[in-house]
N, C-alpha and C. Protein backbone atom coordinates (compact mmCIF):
# COMPACT_ATOMS: atom_id res chain seq x y z
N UNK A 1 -26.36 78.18 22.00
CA UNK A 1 -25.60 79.35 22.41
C UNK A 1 -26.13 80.59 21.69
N UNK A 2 -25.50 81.70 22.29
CA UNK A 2 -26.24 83.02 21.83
C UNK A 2 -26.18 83.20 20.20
N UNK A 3 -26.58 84.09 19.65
CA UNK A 3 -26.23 83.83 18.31
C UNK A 3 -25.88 85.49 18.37
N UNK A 4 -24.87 85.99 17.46
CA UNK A 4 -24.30 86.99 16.71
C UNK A 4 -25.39 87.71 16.10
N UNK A 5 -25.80 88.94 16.34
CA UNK A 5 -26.98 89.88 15.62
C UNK A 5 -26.16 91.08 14.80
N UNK A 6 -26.86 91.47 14.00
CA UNK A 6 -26.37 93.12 13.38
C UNK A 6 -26.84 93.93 13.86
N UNK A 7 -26.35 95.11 13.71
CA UNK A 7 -26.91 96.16 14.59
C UNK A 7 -25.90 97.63 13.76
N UNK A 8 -27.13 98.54 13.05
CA UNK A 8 -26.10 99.78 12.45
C UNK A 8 -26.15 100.92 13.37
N UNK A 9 -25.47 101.73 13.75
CA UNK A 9 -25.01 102.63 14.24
C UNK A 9 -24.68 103.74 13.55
N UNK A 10 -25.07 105.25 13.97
CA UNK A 10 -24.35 106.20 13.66
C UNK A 10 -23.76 107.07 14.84
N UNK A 11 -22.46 107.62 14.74
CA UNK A 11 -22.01 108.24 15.38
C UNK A 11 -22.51 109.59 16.25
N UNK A 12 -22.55 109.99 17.33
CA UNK A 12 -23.20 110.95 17.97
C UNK A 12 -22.25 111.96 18.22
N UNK A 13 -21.97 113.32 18.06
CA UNK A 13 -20.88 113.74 18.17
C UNK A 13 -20.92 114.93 19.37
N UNK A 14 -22.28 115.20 19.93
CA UNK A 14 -22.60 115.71 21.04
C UNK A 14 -23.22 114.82 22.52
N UNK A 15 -22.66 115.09 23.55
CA UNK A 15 -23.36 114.15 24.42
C UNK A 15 -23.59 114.79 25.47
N UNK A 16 -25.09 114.11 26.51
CA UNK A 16 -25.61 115.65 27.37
C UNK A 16 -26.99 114.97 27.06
N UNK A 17 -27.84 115.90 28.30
CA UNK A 17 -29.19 115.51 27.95
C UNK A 17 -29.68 116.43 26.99
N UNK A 18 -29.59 117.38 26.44
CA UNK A 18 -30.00 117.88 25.68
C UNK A 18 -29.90 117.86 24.10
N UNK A 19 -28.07 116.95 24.09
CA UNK A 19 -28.19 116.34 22.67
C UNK A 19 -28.60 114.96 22.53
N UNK A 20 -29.33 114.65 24.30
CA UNK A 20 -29.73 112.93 23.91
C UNK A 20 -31.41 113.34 23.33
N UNK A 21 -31.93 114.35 23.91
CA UNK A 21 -33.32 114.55 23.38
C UNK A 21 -33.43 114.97 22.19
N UNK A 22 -32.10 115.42 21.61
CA UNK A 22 -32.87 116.22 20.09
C UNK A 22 -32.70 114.92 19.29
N UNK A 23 -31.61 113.83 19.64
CA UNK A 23 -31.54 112.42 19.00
C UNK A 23 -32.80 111.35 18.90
N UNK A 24 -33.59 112.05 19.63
CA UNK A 24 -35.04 110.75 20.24
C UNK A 24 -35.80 111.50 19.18
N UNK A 25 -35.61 112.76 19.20
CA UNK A 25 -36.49 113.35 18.36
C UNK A 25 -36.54 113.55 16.90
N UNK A 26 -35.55 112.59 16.92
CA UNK A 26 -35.03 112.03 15.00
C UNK A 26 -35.51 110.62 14.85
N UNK A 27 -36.13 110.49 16.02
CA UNK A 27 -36.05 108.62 15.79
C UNK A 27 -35.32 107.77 15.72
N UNK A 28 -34.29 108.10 16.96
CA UNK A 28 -33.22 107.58 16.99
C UNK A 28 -33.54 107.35 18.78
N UNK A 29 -32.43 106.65 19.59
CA UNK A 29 -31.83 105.87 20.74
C UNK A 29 -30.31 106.27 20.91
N UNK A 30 -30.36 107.35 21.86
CA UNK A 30 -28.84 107.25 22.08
C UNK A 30 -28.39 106.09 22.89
N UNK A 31 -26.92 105.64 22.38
CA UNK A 31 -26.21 104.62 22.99
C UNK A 31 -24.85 104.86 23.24
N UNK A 32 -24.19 104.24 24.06
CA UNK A 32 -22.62 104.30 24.57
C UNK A 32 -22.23 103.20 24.12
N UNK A 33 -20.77 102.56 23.85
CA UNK A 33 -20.17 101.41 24.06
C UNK A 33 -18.97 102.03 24.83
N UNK A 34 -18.65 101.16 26.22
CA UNK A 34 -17.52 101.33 26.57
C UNK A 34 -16.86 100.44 27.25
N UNK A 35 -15.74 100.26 28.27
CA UNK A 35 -14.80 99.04 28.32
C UNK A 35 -14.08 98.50 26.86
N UNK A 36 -13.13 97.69 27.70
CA UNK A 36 -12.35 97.32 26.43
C UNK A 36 -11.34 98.22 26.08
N UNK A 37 -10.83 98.85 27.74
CA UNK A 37 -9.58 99.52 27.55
C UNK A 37 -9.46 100.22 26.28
N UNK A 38 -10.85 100.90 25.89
CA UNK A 38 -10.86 102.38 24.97
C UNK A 38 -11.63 103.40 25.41
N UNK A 39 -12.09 104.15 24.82
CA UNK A 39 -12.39 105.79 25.14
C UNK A 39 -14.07 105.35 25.04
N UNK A 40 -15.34 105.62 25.81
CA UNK A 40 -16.44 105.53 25.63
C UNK A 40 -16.86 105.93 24.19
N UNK A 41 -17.42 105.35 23.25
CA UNK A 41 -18.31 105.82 21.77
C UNK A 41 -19.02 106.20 22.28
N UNK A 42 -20.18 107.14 21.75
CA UNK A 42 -21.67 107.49 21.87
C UNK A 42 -22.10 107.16 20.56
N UNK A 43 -22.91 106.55 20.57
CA UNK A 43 -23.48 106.49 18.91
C UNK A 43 -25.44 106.28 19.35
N UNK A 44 -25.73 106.64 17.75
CA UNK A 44 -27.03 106.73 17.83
C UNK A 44 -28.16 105.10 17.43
N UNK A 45 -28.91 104.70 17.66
CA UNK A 45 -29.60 103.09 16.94
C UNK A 45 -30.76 103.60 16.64
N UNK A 46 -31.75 102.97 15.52
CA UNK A 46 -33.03 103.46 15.15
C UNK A 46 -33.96 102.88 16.20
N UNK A 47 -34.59 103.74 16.92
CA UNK A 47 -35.27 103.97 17.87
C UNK A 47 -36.60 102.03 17.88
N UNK A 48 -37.19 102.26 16.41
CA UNK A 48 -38.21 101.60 16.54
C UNK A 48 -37.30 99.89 16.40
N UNK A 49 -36.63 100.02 15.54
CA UNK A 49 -35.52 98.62 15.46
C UNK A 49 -34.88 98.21 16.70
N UNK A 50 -34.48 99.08 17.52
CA UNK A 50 -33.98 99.00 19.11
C UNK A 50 -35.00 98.63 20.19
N UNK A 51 -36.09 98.77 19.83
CA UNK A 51 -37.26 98.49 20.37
C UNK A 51 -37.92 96.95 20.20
N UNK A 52 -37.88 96.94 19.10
CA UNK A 52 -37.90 95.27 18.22
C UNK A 52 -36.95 94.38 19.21
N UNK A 53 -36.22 94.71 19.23
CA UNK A 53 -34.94 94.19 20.32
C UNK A 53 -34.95 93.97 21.29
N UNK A 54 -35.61 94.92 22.06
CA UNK A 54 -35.35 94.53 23.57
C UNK A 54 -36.46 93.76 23.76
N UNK A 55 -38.07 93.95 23.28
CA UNK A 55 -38.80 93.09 23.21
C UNK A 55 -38.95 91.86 23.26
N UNK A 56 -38.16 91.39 21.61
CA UNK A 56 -37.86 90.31 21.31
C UNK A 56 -37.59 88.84 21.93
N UNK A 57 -37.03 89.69 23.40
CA UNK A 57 -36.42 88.60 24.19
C UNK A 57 -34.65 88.46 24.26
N UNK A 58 -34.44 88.15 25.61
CA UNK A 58 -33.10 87.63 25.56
C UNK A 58 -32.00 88.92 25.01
N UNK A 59 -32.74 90.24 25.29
CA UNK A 59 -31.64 91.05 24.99
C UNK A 59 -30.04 91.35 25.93
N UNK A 60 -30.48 91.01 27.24
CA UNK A 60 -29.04 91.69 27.58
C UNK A 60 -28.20 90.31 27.35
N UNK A 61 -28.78 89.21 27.22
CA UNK A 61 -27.55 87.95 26.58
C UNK A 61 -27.55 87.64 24.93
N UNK A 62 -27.77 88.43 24.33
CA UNK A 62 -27.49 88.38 23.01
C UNK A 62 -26.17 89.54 22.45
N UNK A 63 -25.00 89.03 21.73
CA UNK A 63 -23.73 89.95 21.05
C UNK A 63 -24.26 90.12 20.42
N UNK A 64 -23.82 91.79 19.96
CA UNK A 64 -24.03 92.38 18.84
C UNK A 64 -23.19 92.82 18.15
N UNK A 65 -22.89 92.91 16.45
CA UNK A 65 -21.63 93.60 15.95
C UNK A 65 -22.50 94.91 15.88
N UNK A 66 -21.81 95.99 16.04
CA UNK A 66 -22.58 96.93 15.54
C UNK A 66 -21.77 97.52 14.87
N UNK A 67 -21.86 98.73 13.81
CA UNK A 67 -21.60 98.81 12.67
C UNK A 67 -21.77 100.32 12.55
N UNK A 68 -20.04 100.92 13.02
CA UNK A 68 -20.85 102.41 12.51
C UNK A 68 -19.60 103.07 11.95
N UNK A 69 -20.23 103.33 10.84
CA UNK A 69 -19.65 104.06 9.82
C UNK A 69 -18.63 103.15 9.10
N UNK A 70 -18.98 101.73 9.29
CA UNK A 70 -18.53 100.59 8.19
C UNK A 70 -17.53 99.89 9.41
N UNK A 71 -17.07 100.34 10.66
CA UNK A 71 -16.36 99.57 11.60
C UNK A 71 -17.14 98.84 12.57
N UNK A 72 -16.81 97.87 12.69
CA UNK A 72 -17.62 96.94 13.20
C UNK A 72 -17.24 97.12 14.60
N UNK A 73 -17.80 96.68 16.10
CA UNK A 73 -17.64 96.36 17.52
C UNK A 73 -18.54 95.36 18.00
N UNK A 74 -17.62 94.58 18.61
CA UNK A 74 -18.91 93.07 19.03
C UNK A 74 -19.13 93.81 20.44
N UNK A 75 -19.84 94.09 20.96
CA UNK A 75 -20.57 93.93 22.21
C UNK A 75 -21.42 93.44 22.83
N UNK A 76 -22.05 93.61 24.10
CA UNK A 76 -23.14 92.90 24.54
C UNK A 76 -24.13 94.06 25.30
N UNK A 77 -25.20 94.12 25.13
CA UNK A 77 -25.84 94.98 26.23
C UNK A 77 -25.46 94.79 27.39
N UNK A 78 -25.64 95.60 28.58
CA UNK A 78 -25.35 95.84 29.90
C UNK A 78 -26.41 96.46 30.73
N UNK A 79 -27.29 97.28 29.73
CA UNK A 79 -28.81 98.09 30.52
C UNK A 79 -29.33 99.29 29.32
N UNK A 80 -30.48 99.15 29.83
CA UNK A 80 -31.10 100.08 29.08
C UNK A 80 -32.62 100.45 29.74
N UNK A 81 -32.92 101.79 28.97
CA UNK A 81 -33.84 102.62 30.10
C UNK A 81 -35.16 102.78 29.06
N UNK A 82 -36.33 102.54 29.52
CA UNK A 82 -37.08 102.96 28.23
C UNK A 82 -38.73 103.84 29.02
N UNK A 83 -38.83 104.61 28.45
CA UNK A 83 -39.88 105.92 28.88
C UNK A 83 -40.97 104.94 29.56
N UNK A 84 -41.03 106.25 31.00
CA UNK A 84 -41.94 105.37 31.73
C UNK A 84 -43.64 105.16 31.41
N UNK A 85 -43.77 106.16 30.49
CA UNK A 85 -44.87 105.98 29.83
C UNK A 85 -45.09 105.51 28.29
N UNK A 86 -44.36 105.85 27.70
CA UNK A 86 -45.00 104.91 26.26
C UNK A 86 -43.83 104.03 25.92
N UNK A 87 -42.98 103.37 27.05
CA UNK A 87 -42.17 101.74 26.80
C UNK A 87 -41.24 102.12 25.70
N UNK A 88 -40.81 103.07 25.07
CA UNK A 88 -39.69 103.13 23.91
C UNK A 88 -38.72 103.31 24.45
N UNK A 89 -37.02 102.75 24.09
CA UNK A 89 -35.88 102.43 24.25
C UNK A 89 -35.57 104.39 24.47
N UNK A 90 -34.73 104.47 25.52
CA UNK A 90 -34.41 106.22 25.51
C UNK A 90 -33.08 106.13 25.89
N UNK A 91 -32.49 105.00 26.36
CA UNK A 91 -30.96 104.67 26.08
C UNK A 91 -30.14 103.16 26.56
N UNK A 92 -29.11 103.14 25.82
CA UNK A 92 -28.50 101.54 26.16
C UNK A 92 -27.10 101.80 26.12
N UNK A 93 -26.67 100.75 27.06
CA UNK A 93 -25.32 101.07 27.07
C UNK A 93 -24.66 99.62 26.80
N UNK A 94 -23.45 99.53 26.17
CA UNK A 94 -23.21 98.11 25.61
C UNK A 94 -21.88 98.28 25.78
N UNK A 95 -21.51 96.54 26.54
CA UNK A 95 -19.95 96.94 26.55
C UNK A 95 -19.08 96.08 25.88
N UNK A 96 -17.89 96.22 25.63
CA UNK A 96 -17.48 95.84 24.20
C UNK A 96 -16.71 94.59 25.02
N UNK A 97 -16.79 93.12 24.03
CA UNK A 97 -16.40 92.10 24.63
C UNK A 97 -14.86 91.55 23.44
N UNK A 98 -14.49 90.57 23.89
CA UNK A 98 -13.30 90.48 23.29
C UNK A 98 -12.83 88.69 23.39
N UNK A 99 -12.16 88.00 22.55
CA UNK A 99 -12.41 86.86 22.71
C UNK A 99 -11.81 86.43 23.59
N UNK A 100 -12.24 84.91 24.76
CA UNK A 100 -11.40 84.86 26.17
C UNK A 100 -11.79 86.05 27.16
N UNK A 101 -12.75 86.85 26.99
CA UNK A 101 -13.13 88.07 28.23
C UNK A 101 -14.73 87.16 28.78
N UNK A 102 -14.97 87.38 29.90
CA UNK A 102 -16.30 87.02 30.15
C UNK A 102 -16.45 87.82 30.82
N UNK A 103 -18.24 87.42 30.91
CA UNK A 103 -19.05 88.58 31.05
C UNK A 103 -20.31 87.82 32.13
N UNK A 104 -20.58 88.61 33.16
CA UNK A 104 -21.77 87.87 33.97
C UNK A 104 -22.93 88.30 34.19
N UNK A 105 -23.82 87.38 33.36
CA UNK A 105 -25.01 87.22 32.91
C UNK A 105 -25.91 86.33 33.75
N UNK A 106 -27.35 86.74 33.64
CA UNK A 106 -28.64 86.12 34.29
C UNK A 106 -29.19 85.56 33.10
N UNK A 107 -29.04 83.83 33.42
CA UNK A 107 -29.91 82.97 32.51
C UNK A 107 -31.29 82.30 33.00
N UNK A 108 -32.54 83.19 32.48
CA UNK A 108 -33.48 81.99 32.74
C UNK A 108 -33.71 80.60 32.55
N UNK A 109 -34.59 80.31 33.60
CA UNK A 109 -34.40 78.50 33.86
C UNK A 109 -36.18 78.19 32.93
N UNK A 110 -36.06 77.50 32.22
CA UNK A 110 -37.05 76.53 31.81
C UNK A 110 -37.23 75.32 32.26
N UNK A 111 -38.23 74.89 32.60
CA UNK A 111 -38.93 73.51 33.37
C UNK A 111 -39.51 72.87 32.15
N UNK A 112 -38.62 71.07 32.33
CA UNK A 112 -39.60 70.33 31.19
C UNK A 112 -39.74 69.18 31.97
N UNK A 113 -40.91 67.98 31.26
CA UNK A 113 -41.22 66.92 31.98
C UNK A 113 -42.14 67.07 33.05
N UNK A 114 -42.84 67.94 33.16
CA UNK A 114 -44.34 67.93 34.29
C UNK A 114 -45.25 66.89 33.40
N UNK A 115 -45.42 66.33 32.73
CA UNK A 115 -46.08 65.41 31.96
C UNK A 115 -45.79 63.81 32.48
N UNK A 116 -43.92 63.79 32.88
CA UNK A 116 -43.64 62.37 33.30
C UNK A 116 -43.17 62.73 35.15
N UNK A 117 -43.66 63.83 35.62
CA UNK A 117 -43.55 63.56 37.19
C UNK A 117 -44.82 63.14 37.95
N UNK A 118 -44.37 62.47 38.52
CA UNK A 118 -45.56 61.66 39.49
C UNK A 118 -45.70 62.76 40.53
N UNK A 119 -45.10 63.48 40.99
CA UNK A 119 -45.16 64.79 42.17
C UNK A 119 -46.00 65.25 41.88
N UNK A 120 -46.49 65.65 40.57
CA UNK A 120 -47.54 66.69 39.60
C UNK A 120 -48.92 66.30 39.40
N UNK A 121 -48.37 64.85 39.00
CA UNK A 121 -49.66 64.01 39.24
C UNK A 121 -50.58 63.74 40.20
N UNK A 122 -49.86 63.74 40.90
CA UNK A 122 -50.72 63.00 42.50
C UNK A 122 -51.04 64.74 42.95
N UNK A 123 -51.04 65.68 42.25
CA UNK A 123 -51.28 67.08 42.69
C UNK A 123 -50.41 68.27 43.45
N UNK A 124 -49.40 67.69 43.21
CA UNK A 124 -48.51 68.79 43.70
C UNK A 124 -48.02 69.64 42.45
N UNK A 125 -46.86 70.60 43.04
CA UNK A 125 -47.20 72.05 41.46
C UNK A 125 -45.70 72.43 42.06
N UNK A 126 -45.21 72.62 40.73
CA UNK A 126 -43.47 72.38 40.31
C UNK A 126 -43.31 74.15 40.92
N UNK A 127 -42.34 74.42 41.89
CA UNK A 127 -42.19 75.37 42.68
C UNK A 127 -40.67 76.20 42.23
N UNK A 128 -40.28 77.06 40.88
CA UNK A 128 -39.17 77.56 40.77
C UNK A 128 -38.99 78.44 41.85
N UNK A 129 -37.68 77.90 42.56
CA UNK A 129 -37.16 78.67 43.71
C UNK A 129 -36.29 79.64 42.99
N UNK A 130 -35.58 79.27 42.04
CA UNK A 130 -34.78 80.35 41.23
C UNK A 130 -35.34 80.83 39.63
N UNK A 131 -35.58 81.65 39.32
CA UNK A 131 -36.07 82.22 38.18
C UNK A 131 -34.86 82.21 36.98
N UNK A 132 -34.08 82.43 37.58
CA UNK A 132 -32.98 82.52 36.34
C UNK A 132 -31.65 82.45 37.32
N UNK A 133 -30.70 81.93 37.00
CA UNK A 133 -29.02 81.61 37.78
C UNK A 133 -28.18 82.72 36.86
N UNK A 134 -27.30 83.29 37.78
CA UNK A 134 -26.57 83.95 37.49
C UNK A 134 -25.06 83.71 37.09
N UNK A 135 -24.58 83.84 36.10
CA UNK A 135 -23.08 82.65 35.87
C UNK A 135 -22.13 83.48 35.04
N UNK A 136 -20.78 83.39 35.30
CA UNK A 136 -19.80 84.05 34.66
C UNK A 136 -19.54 83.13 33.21
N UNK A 137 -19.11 83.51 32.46
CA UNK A 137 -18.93 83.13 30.87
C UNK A 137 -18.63 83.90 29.84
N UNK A 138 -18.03 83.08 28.51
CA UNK A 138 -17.58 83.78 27.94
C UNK A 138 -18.49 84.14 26.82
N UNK A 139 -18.42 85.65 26.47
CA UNK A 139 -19.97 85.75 25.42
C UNK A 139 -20.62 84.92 24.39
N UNK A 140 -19.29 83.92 23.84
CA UNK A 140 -19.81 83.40 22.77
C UNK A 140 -20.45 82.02 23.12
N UNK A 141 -20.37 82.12 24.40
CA UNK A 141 -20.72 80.45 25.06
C UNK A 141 -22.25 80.69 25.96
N UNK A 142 -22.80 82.19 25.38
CA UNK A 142 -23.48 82.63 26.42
C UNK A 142 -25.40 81.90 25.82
N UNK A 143 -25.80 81.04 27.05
CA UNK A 143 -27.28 80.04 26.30
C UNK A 143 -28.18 80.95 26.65
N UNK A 144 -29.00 80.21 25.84
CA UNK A 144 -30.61 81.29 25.80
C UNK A 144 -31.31 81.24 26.77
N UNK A 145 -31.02 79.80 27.47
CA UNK A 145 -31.63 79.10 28.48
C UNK A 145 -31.06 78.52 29.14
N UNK A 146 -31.61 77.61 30.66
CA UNK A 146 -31.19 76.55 30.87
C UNK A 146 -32.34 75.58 31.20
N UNK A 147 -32.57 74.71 30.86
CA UNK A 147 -33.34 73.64 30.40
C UNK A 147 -33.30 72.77 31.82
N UNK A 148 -34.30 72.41 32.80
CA UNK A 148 -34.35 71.35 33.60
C UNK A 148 -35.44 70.28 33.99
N UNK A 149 -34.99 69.43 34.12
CA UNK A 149 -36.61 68.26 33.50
C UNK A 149 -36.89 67.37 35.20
N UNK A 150 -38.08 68.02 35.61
CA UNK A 150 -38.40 67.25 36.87
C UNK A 150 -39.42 66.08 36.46
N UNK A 151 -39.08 65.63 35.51
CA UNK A 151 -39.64 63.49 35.28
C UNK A 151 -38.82 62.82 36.34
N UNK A 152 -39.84 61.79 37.10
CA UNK A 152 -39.75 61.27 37.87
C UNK A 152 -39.42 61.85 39.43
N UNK A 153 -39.87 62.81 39.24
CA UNK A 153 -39.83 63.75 40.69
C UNK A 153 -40.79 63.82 41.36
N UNK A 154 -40.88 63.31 42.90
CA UNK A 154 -41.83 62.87 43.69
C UNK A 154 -42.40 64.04 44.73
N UNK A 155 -43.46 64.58 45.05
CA UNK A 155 -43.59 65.39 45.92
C UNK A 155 -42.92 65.64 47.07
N UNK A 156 -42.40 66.94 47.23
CA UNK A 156 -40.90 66.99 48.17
C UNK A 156 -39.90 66.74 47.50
N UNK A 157 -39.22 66.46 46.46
CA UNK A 157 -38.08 66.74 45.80
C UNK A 157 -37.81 67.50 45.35
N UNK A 158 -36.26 67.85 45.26
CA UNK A 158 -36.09 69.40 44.53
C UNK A 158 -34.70 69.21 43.83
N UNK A 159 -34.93 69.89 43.23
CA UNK A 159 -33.12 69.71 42.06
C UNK A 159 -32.41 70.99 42.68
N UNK A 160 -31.50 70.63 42.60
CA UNK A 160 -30.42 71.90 43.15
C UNK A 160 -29.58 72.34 41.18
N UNK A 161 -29.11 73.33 41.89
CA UNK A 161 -28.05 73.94 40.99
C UNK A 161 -27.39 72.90 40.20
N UNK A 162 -26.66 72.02 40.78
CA UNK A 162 -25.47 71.04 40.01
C UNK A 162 -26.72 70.54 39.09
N UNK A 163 -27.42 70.43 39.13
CA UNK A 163 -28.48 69.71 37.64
C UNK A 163 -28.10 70.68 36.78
N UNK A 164 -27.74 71.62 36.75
CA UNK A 164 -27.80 72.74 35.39
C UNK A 164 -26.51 72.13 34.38
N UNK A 165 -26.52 71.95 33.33
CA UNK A 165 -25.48 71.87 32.03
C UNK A 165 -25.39 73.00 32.34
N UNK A 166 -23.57 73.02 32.65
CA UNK A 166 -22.92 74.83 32.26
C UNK A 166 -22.49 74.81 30.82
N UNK A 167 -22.53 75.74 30.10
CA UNK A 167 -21.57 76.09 28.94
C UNK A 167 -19.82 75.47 29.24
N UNK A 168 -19.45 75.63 28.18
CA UNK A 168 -17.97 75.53 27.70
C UNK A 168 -17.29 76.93 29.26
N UNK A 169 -16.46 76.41 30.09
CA UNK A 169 -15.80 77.32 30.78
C UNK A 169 -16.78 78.02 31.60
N UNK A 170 -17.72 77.96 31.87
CA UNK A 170 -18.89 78.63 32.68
C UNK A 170 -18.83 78.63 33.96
N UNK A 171 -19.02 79.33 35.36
CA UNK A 171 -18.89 79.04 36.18
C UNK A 171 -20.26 79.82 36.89
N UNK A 172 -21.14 79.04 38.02
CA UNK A 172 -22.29 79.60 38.66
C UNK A 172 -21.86 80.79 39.99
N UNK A 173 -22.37 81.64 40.19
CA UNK A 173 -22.21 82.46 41.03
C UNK A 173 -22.96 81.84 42.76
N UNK A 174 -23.60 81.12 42.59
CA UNK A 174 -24.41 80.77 43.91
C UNK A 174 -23.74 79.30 43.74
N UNK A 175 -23.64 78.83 44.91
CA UNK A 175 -23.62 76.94 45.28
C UNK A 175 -24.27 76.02 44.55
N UNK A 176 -23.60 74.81 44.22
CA UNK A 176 -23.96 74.09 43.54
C UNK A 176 -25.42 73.08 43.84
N UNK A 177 -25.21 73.56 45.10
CA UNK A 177 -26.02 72.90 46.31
C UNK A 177 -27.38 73.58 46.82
N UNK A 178 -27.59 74.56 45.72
CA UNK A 178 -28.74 75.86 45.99
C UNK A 178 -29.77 75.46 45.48
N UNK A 179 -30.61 75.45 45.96
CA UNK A 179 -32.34 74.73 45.61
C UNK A 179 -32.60 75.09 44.12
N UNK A 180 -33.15 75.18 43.46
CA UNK A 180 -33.47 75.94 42.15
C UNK A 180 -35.22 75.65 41.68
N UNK A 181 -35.50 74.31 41.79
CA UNK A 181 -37.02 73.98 41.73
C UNK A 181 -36.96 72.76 42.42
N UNK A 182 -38.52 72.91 43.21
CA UNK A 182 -39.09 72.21 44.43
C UNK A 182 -40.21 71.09 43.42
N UNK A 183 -41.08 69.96 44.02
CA UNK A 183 -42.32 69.87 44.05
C UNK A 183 -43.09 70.09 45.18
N UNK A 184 -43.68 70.75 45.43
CA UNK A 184 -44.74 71.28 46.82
C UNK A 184 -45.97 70.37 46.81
N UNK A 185 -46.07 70.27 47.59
CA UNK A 185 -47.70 69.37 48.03
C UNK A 185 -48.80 70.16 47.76
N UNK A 186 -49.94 69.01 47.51
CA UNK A 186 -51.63 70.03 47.23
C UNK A 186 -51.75 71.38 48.02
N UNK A 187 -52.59 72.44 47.53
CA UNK A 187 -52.89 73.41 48.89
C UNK A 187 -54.05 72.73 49.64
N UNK A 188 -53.52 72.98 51.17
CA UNK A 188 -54.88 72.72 51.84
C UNK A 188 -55.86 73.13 51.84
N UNK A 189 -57.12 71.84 51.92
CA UNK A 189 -58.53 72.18 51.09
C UNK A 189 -58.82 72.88 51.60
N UNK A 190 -59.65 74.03 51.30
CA UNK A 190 -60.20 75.30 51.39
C UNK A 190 -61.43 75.48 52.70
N UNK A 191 -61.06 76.25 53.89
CA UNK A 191 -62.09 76.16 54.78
C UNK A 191 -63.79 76.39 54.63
N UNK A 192 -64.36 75.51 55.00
CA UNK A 192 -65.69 75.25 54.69
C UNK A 192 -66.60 77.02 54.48
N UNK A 193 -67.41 77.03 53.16
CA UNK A 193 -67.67 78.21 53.24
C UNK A 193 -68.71 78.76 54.49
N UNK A 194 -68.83 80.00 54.48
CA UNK A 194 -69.11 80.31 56.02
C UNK A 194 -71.26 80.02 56.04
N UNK A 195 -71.23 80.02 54.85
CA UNK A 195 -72.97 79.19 54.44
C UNK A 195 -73.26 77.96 55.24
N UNK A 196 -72.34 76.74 55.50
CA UNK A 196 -72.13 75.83 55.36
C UNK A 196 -71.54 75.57 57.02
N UNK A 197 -70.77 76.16 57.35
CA UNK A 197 -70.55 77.01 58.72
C UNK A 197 -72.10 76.63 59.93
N UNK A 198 -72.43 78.18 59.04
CA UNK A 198 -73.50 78.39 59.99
C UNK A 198 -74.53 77.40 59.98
N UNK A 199 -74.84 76.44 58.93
CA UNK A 199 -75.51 75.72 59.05
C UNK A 199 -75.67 74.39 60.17
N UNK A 200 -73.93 74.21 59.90
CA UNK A 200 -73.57 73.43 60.94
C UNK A 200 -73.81 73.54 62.18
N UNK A 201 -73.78 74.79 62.67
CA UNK A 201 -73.51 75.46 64.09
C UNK A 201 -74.70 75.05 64.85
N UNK A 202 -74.89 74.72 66.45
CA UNK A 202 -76.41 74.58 66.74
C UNK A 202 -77.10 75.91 66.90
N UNK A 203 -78.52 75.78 66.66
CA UNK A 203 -79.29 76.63 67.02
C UNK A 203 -79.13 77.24 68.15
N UNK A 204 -79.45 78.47 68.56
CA UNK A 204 -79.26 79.53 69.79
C UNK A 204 -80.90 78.91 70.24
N UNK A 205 -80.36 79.12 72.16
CA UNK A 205 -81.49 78.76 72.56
C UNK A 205 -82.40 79.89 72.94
N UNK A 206 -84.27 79.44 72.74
CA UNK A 206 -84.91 80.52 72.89
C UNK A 206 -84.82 80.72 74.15
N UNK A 207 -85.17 82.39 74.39
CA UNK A 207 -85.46 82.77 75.49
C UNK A 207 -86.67 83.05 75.87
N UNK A 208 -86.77 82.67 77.64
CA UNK A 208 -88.19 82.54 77.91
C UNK A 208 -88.93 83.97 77.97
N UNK A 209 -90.36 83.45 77.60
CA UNK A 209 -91.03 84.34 77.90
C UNK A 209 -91.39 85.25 79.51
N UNK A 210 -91.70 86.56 78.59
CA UNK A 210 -91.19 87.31 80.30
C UNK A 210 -92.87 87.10 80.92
């Protein structure tokens, strides 16, 4: 399950694009927290540490306490925007979670066991129909992953949804019954190159002399 991160904060006491640029220009990330039946925060995160972050992996399903001005708020990311040219964080918005509240999140799917499928073997190639499942839950139950093992899966088989382990209280947004990964058959062998072609082809007949 997700794990609990730190995260310090300082308070922003102007908001606007013009007090979000003079904030970038401290080396800072303006941010919001809101929901949770209170008044939107604006607060500021260190630009290059916020960056570390989203990188890292697994940011919009990771809680954060964040920490400003010694009061703590658990939240979770929700989105964030980062310059279309040099990739740095230019804002995030995080909304504040509460225990028993859930929150709906996109979990990528990991594939294990192409080592013990015979589908793979005999040349066929493990086909994710779904990249990541989308599922309601509660933050603290929220996984990094979901883990699915096609051993013993024969070319033309496919696991649906119900293969997924949900979390504690979890519920999937799509059917249980929804494809998620295939095994597909070899590609068909490649048409003869056109060298090989023409070689084949018969000779054109001469024409007579006039």
């Amino acid at each position: 399950m997700t794990a609990v991160k730190q995260i310090e904060a300082s308070a922003r006491a102007q908001v606007g694009k013009g007090a979000a640029r003079a904030v970038r220009r401290q080396g800072l990330t303006p941010a919001v927290i809101y929901g949770g039946g209170a008044a939107p925060e604006a607060i500021a995160l260190d630009a290059n540490k916020t960056r570390l972050l989203i990188y890292g992996g697994h940011f919009l399903t990771t809680l954060f306490d964040v920490s400003v001005g010694g009061k703590k708020t658990r939240v979770i990311p929700r989105d964030y925007q980062l310059d279309p040219v040099k990739d740095f964080p230019i804002h995030v918005d995080f909304l504040r979670v509460a225990a028993g509240q859930t929150v709906t999140v996109d979990i990528a799917i990991h594939v294990v066991g192409q080592d013990a499928c015979p589908g793979v073997k005999n040349g066929g190639a493990v086909q994710l129909v779904e990249h990541a499942l989308e599922i309601v839950v509660e933050p603290e139950h929220i996984p990094e992953f979901f883990e699915v093992s096609v051993a013993g899966l024969e070319i033309g088989d496919t696991l649906e949804a119900s293969a997924i382990k949900l979390p504690k209280g979890a519920k999937l947004t799509i059917g249980t019954d929804a494809t998620i990964v295939t095994i597909v058959p070899p590609m068909a062998e490649e048409v003869e190159p056109a060298a090989e072609v023409a070689a084949a082809a018969p000779a054109p007949e001469a024409k007579p002399k006039a």
